[in-house]
PDB file of N, CA and C in Angstrom:
ATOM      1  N   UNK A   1      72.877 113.877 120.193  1.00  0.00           N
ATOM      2  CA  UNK A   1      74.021 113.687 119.323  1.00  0.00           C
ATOM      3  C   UNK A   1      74.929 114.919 119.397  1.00  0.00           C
ATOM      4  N   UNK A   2      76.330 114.258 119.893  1.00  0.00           N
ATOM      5  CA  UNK A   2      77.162 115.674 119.267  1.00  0.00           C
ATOM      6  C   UNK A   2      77.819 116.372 118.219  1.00  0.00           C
ATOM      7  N   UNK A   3      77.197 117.382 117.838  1.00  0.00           N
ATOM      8  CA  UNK A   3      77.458 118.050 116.833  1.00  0.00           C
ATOM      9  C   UNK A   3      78.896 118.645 116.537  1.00  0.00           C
ATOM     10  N   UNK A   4      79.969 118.934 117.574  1.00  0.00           N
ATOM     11  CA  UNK A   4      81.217 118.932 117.013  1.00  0.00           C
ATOM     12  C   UNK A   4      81.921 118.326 117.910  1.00  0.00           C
ATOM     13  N   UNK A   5      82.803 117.492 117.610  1.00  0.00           N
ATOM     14  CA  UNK A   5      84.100 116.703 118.223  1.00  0.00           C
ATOM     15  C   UNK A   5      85.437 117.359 118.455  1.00  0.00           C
ATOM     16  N   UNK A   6      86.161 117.194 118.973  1.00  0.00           N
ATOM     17  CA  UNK A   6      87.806 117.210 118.703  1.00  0.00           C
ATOM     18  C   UNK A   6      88.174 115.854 119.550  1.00  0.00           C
ATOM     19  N   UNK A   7      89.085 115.988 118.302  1.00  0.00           N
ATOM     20  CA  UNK A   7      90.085 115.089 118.582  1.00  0.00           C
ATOM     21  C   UNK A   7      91.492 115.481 118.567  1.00  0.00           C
ATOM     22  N   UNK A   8      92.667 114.767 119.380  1.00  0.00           N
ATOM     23  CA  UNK A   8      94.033 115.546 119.633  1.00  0.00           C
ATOM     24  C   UNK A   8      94.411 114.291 119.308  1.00  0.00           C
ATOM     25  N   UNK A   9      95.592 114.438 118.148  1.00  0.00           N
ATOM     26  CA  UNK A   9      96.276 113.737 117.669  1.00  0.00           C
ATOM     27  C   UNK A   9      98.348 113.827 117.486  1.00  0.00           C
ATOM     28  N   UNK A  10      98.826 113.945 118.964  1.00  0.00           N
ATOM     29  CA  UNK A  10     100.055 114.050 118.850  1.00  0.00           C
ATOM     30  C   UNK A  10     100.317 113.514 118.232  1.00  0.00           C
ATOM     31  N   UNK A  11     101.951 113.334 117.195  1.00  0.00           N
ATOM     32  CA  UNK A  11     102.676 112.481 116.583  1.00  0.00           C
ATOM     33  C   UNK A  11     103.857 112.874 117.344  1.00  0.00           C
ATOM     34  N   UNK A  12     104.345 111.798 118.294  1.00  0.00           N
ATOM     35  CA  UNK A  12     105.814 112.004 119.000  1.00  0.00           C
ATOM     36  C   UNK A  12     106.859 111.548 118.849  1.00  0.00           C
ATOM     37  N   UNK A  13     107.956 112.352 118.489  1.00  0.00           N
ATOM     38  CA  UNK A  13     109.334 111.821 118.435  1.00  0.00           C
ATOM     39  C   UNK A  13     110.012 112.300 119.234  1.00  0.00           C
ATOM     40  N   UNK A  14     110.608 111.272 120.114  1.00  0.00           N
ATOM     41  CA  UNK A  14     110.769 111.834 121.538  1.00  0.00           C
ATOM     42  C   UNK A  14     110.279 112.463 122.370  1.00  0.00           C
ATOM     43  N   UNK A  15     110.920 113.650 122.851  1.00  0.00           N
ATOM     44  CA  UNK A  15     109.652 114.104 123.986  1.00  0.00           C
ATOM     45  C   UNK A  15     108.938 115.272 123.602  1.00  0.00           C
ATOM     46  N   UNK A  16     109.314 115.939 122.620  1.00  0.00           N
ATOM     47  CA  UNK A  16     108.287 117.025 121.800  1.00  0.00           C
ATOM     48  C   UNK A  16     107.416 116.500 120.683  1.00  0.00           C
ATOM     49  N   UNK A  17     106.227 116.793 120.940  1.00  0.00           N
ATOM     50  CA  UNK A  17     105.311 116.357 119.945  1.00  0.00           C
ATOM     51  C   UNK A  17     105.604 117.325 118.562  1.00  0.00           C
ATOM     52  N   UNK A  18     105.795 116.556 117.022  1.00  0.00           N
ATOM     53  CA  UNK A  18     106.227 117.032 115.891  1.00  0.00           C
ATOM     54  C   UNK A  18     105.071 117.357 115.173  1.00  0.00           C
ATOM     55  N   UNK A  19     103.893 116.974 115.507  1.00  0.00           N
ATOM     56  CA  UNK A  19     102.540 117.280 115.173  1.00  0.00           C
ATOM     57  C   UNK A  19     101.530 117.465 115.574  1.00  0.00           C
ATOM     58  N   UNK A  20     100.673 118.037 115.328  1.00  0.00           N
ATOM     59  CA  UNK A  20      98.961 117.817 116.542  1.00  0.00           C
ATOM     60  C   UNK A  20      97.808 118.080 114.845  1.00  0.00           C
ATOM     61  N   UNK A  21      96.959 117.076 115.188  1.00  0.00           N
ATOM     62  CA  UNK A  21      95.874 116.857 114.253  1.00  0.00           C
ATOM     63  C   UNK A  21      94.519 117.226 115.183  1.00  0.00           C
ATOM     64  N   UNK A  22      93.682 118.380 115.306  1.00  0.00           N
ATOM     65  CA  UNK A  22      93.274 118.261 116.119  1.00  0.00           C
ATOM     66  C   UNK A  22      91.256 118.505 114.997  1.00  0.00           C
ATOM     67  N   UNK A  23      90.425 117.785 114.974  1.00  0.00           N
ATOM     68  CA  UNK A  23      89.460 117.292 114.342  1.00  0.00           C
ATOM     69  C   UNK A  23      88.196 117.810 115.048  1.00  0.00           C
ATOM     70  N   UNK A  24      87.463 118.879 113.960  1.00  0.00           N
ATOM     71  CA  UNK A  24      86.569 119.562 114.928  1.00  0.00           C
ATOM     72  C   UNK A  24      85.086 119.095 113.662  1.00  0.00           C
ATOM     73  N   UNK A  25      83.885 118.680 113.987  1.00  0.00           N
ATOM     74  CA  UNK A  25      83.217 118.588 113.198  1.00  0.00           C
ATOM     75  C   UNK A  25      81.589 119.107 113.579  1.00  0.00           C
ATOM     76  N   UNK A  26      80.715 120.028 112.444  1.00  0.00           N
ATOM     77  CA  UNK A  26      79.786 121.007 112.584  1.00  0.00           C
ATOM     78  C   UNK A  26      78.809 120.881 111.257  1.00  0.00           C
ATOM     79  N   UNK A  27      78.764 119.771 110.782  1.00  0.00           N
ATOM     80  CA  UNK A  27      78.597 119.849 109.020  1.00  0.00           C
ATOM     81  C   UNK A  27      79.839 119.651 108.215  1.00  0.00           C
ATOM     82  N   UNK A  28      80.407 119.923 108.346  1.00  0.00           N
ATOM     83  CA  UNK A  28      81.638 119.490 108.018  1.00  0.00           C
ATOM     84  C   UNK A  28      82.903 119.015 108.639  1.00  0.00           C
ATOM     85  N   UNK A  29      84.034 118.488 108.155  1.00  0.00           N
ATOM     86  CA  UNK A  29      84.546 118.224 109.195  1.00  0.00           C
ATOM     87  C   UNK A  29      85.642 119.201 109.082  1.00  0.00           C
ATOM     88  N   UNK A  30      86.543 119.599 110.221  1.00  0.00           N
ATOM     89  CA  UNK A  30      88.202 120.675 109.772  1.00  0.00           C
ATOM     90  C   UNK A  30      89.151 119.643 110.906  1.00  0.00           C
ATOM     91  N   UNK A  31      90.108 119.244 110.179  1.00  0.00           N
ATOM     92  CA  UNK A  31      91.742 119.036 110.856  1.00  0.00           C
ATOM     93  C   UNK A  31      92.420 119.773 110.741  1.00  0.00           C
ATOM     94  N   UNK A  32      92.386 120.523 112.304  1.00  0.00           N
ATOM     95  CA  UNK A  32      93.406 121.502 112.035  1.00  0.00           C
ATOM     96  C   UNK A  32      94.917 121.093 112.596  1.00  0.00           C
ATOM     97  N   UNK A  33      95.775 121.306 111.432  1.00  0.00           N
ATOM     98  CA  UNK A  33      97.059 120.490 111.437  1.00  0.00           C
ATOM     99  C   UNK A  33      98.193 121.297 112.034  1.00  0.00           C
ATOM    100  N   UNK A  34      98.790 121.167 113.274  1.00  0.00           N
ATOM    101  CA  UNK A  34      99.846 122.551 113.384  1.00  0.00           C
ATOM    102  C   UNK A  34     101.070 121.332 113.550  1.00  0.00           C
ATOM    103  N   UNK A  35     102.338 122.515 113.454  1.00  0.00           N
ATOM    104  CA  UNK A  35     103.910 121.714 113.737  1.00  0.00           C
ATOM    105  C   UNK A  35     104.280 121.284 112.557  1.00  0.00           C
ATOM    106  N   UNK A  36     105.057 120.109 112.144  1.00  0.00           N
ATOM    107  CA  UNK A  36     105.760 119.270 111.205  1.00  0.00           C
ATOM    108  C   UNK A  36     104.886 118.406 110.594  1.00  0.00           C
ATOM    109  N   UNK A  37     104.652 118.631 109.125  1.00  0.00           N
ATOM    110  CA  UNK A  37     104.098 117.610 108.877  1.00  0.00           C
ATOM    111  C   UNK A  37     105.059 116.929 107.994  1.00  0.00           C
ATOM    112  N   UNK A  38     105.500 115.796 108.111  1.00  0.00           N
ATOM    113  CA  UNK A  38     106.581 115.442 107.601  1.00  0.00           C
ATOM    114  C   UNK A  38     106.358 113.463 107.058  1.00  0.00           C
ATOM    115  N   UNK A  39     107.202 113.183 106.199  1.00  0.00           N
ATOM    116  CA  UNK A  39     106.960 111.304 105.061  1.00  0.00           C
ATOM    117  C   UNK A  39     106.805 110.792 106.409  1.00  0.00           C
ATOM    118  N   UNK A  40     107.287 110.947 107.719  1.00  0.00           N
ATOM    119  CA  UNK A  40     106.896 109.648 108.650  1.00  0.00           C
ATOM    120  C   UNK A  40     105.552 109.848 109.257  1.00  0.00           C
ATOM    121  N   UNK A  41     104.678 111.102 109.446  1.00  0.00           N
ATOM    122  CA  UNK A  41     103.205 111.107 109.752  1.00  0.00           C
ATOM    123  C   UNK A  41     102.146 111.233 108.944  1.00  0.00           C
ATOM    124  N   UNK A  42     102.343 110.670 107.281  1.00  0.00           N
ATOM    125  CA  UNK A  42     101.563 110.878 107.001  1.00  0.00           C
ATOM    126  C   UNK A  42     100.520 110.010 106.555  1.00  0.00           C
ATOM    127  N   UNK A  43     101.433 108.955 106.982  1.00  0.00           N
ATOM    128  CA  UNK A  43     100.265 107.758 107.235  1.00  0.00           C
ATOM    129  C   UNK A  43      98.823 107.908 108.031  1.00  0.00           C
ATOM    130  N   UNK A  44      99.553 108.617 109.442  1.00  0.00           N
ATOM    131  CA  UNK A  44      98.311 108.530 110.342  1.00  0.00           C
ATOM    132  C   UNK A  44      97.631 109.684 109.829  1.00  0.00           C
ATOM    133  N   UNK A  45      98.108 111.137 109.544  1.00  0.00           N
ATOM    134  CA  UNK A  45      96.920 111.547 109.177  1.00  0.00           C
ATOM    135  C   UNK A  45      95.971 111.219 107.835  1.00  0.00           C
ATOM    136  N   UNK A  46      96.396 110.615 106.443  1.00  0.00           N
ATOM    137  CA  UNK A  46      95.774 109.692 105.833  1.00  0.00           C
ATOM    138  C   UNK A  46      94.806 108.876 106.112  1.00  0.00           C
ATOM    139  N   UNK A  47      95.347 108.357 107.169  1.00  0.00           N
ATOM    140  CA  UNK A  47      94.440 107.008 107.918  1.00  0.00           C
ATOM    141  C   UNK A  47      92.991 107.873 108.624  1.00  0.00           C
ATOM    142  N   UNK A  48      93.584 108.957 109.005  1.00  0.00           N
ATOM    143  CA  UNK A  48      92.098 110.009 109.797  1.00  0.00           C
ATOM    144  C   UNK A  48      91.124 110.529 108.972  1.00  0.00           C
ATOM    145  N   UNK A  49      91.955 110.528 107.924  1.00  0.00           N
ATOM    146  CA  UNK A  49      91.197 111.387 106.540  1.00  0.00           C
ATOM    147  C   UNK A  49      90.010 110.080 105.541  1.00  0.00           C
ATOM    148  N   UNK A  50      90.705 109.127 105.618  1.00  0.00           N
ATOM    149  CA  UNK A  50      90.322 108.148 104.895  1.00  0.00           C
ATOM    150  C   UNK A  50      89.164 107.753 106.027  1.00  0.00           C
ATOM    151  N   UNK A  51      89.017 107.978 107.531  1.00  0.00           N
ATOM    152  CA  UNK A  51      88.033 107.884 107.940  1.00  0.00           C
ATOM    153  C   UNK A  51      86.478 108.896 107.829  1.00  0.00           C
ATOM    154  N   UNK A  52      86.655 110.073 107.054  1.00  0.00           N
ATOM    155  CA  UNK A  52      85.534 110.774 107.160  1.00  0.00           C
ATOM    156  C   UNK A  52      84.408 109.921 105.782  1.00  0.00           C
ATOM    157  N   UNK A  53      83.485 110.663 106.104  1.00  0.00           N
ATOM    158  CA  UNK A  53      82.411 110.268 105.172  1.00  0.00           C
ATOM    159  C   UNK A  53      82.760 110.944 104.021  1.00  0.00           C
ATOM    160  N   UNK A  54      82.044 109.943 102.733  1.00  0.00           N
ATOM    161  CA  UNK A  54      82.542 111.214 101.183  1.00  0.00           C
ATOM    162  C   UNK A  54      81.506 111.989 101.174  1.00  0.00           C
ATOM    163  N   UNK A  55      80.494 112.031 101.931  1.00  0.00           N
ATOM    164  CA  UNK A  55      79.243 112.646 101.801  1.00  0.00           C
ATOM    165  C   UNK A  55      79.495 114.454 102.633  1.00  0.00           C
ATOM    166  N   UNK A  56      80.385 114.304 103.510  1.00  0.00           N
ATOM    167  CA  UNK A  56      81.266 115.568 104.411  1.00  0.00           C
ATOM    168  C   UNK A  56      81.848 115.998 103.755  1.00  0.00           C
ATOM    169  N   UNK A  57      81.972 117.561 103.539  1.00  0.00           N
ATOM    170  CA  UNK A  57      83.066 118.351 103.157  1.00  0.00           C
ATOM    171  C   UNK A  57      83.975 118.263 104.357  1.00  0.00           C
ATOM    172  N   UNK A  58      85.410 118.155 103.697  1.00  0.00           N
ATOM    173  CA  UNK A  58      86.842 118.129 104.207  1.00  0.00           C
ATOM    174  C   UNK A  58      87.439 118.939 104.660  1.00  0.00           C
ATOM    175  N   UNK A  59      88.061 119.664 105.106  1.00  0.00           N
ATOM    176  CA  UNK A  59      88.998 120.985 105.612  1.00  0.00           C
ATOM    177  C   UNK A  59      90.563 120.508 106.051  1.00  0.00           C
ATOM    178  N   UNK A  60      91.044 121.085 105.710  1.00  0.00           N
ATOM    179  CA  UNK A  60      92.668 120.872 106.250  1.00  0.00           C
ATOM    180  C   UNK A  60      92.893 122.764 106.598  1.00  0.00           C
ATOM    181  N   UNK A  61      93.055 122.670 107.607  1.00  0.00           N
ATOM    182  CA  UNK A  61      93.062 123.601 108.481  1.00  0.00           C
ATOM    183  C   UNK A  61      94.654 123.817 108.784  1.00  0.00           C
ATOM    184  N   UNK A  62      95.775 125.064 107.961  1.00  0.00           N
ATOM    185  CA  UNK A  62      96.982 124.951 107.792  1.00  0.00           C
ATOM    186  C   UNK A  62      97.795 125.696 108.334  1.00  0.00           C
ATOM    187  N   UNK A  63      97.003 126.570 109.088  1.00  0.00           N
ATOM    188  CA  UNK A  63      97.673 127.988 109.344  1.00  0.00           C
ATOM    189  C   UNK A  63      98.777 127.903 110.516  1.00  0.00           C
ATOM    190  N   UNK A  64      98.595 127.039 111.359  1.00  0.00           N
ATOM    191  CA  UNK A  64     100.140 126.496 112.448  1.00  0.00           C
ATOM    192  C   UNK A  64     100.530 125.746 112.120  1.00  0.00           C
ATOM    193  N   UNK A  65     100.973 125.127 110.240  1.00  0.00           N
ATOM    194  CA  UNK A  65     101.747 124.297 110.267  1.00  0.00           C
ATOM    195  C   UNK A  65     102.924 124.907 109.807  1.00  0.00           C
ATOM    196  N   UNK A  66     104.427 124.494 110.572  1.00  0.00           N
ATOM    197  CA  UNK A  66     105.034 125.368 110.348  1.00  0.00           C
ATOM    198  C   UNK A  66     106.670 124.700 109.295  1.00  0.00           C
ATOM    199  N   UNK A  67     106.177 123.226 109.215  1.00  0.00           N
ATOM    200  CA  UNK A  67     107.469 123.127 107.969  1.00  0.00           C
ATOM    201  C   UNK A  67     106.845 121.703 107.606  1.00  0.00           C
ATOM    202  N   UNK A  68     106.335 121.432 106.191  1.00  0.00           N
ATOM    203  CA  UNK A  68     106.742 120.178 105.412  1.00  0.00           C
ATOM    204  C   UNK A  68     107.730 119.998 105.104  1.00  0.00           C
ATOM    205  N   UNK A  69     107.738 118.599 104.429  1.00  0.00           N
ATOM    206  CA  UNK A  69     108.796 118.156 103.065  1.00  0.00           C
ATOM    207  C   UNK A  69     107.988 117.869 101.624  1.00  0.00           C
ATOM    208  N   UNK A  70     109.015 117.302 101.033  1.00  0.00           N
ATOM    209  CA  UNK A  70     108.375 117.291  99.562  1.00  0.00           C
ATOM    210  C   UNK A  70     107.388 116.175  99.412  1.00  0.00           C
ATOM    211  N   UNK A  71     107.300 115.123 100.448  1.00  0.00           N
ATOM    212  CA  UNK A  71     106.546 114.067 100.519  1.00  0.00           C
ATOM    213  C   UNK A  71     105.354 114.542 101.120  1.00  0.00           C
ATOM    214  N   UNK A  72     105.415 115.637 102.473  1.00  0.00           N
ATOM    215  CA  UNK A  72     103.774 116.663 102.651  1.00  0.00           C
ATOM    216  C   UNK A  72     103.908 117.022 101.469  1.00  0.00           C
ATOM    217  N   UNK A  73     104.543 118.176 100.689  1.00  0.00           N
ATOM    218  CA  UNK A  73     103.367 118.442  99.502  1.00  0.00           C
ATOM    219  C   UNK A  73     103.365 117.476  98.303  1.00  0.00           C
ATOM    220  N   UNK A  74     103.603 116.652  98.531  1.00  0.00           N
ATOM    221  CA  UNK A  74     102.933 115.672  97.600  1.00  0.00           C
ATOM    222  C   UNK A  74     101.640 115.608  98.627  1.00  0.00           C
ATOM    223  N   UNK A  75     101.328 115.114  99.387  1.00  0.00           N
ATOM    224  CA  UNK A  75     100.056 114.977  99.972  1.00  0.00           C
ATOM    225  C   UNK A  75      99.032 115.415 100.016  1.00  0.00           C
ATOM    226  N   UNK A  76      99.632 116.986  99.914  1.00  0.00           N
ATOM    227  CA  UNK A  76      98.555 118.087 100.024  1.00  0.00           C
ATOM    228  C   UNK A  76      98.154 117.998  98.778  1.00  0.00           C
ATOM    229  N   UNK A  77      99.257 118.078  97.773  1.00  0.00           N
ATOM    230  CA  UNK A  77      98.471 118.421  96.569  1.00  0.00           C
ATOM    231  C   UNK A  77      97.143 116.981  96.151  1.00  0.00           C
ATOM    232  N   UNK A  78      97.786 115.885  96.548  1.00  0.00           N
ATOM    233  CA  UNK A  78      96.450 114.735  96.464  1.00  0.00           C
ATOM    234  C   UNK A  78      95.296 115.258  96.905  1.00  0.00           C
ATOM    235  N   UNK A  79      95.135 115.745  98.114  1.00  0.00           N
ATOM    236  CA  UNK A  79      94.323 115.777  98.882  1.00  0.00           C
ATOM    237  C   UNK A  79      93.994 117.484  98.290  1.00  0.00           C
ATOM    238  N   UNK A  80      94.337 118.265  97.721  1.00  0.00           N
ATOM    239  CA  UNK A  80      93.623 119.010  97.239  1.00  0.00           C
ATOM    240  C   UNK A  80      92.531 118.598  95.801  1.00  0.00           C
ATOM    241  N   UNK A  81      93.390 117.881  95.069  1.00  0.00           N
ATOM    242  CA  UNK A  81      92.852 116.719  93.311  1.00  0.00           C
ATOM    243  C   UNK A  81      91.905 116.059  93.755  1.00  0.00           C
ATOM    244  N   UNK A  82      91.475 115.423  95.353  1.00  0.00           N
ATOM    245  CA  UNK A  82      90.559 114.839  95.819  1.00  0.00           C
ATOM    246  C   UNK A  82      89.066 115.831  96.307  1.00  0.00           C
ATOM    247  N   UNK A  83      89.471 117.080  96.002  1.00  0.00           N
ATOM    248  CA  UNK A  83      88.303 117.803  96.985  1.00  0.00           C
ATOM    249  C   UNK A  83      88.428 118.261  98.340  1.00  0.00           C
ATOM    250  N   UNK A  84      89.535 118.314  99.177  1.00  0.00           N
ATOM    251  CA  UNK A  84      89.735 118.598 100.224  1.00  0.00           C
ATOM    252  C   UNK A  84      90.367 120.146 100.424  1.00  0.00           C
ATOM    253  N   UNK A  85      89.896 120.721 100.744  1.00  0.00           N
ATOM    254  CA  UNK A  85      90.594 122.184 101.206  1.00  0.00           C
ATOM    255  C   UNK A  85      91.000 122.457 101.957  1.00  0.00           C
ATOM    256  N   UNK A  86      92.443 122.598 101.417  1.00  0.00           N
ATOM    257  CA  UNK A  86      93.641 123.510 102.088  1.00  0.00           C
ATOM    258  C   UNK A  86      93.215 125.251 102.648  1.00  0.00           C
ATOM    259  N   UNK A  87      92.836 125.355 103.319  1.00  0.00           N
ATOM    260  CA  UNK A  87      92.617 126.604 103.925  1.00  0.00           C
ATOM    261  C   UNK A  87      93.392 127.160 104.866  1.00  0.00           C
ATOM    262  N   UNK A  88      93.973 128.095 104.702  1.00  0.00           N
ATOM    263  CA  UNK A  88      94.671 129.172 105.284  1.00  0.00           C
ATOM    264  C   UNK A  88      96.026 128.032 105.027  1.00  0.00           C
ATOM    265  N   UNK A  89      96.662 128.088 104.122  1.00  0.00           N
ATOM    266  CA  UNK A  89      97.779 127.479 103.634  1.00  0.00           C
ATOM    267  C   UNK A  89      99.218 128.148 103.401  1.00  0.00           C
ATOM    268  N   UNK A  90     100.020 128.116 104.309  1.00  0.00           N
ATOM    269  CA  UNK A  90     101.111 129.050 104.069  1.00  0.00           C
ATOM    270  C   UNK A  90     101.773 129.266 102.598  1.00  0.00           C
ATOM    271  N   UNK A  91     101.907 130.740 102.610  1.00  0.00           N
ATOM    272  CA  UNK A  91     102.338 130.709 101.972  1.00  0.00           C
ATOM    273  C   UNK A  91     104.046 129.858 100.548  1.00  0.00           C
ATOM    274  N   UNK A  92     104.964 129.724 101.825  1.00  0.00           N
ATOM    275  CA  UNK A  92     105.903 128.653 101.151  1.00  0.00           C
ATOM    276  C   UNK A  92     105.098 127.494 100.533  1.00  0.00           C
ATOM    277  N   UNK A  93     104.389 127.156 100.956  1.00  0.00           N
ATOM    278  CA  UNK A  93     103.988 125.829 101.089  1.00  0.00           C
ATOM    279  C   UNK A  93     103.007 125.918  99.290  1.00  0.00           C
ATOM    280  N   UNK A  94     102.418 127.164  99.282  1.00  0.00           N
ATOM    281  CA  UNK A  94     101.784 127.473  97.905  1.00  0.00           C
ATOM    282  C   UNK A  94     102.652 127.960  97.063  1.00  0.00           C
ATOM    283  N   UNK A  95     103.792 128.420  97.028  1.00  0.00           N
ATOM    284  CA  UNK A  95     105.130 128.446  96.089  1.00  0.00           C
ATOM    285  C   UNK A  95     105.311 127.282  95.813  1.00  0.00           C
ATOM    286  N   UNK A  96     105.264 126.072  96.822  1.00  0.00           N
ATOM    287  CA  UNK A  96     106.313 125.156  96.393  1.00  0.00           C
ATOM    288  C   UNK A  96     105.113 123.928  95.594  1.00  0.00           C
ATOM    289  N   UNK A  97     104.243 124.037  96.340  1.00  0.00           N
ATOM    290  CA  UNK A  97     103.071 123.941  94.897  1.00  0.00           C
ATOM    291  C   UNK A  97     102.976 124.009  94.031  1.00  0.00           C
ATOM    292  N   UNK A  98     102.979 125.017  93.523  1.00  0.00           N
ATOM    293  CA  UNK A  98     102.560 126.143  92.636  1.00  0.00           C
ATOM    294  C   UNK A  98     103.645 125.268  91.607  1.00  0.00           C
ATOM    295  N   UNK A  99     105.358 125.349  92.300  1.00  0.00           N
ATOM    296  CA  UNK A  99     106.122 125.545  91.916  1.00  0.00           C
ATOM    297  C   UNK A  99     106.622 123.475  91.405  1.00  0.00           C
ATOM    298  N   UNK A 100     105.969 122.639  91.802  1.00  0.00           N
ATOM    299  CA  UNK A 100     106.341 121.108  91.380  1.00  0.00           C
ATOM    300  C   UNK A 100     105.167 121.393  90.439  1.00  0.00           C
ATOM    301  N   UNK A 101     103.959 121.994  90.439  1.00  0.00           N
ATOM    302  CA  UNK A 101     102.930 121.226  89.541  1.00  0.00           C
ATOM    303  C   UNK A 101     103.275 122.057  88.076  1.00  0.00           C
ATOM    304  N   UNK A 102     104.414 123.031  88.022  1.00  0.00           N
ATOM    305  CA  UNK A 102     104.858 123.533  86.614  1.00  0.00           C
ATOM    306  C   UNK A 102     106.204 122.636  86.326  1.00  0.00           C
ATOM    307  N   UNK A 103     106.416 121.765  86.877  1.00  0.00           N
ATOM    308  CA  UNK A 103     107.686 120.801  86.997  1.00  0.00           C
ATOM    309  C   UNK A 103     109.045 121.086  86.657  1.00  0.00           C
ATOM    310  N   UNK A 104     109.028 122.535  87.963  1.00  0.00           N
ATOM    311  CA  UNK A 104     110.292 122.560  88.825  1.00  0.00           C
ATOM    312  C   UNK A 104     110.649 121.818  89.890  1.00  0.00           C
ATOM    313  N   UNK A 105     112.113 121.954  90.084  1.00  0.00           N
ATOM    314  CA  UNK A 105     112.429 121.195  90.982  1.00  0.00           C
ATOM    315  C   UNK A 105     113.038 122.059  92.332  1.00  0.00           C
ATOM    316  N   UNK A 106     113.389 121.115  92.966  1.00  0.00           N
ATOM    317  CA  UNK A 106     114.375 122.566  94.084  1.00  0.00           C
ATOM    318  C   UNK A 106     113.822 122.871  95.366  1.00  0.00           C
ATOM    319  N   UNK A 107     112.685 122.959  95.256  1.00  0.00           N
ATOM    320  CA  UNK A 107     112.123 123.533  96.511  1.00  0.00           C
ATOM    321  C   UNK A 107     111.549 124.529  96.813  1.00  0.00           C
ATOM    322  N   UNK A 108     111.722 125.321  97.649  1.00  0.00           N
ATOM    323  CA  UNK A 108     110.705 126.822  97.975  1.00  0.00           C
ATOM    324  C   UNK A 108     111.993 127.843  96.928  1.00  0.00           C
TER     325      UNK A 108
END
């Protein structure tokens, strides 16, 4: 049996890929997410997430992602309320967190 996987998960719009999901698992599982995560991919990574076991700890692996929108952090923050960890999470990205769940508006 193999004990860790990857998986490569471009999301392409046009000819540069706007995302890579790339899924490494050891006991747990980590997606590490680099590029855009943006309202039109977050279906599929949802759909990847909704495939692990609840019995696995989760990882969202953040550190090359380099711009959401307000529809990623809506996501993230689900997926943090669910048990999933955001690790190595840019900083903007924990302002603007930080900054909807005291219910501001605006942005970073």
């Amino acid at each position: 049996m193999k004990l860790a996987q990857e998986l490569h998960r471009p999301v392409h719009k046009g000819k540069n890929p706007m995302l890579k999901v790339q899924r490494t698992a050891n006991g747990k599982v980590v997606f590490a997410v680099s590029g855009r995560l943006e309202a039109d991919s977050l279906c599929e990574l949802a759909a990847l997430l909704a495939l692990e076991s609840a019995t696995r700890r989760v990882i969202l692996e953040l550190k090359d992602l380099v711009l959401v929108d307000r529809d990623a952090v809506g996501f993230l923050r689900a997926c943090a309320e669910k048990g999933i960890e955001l690790r190595n999470c840019p900083q903007y990205i924990r302002i603007w967190l930080a900054s909807d769940e005291s219910g501001k508006t605006g942005g970073i």
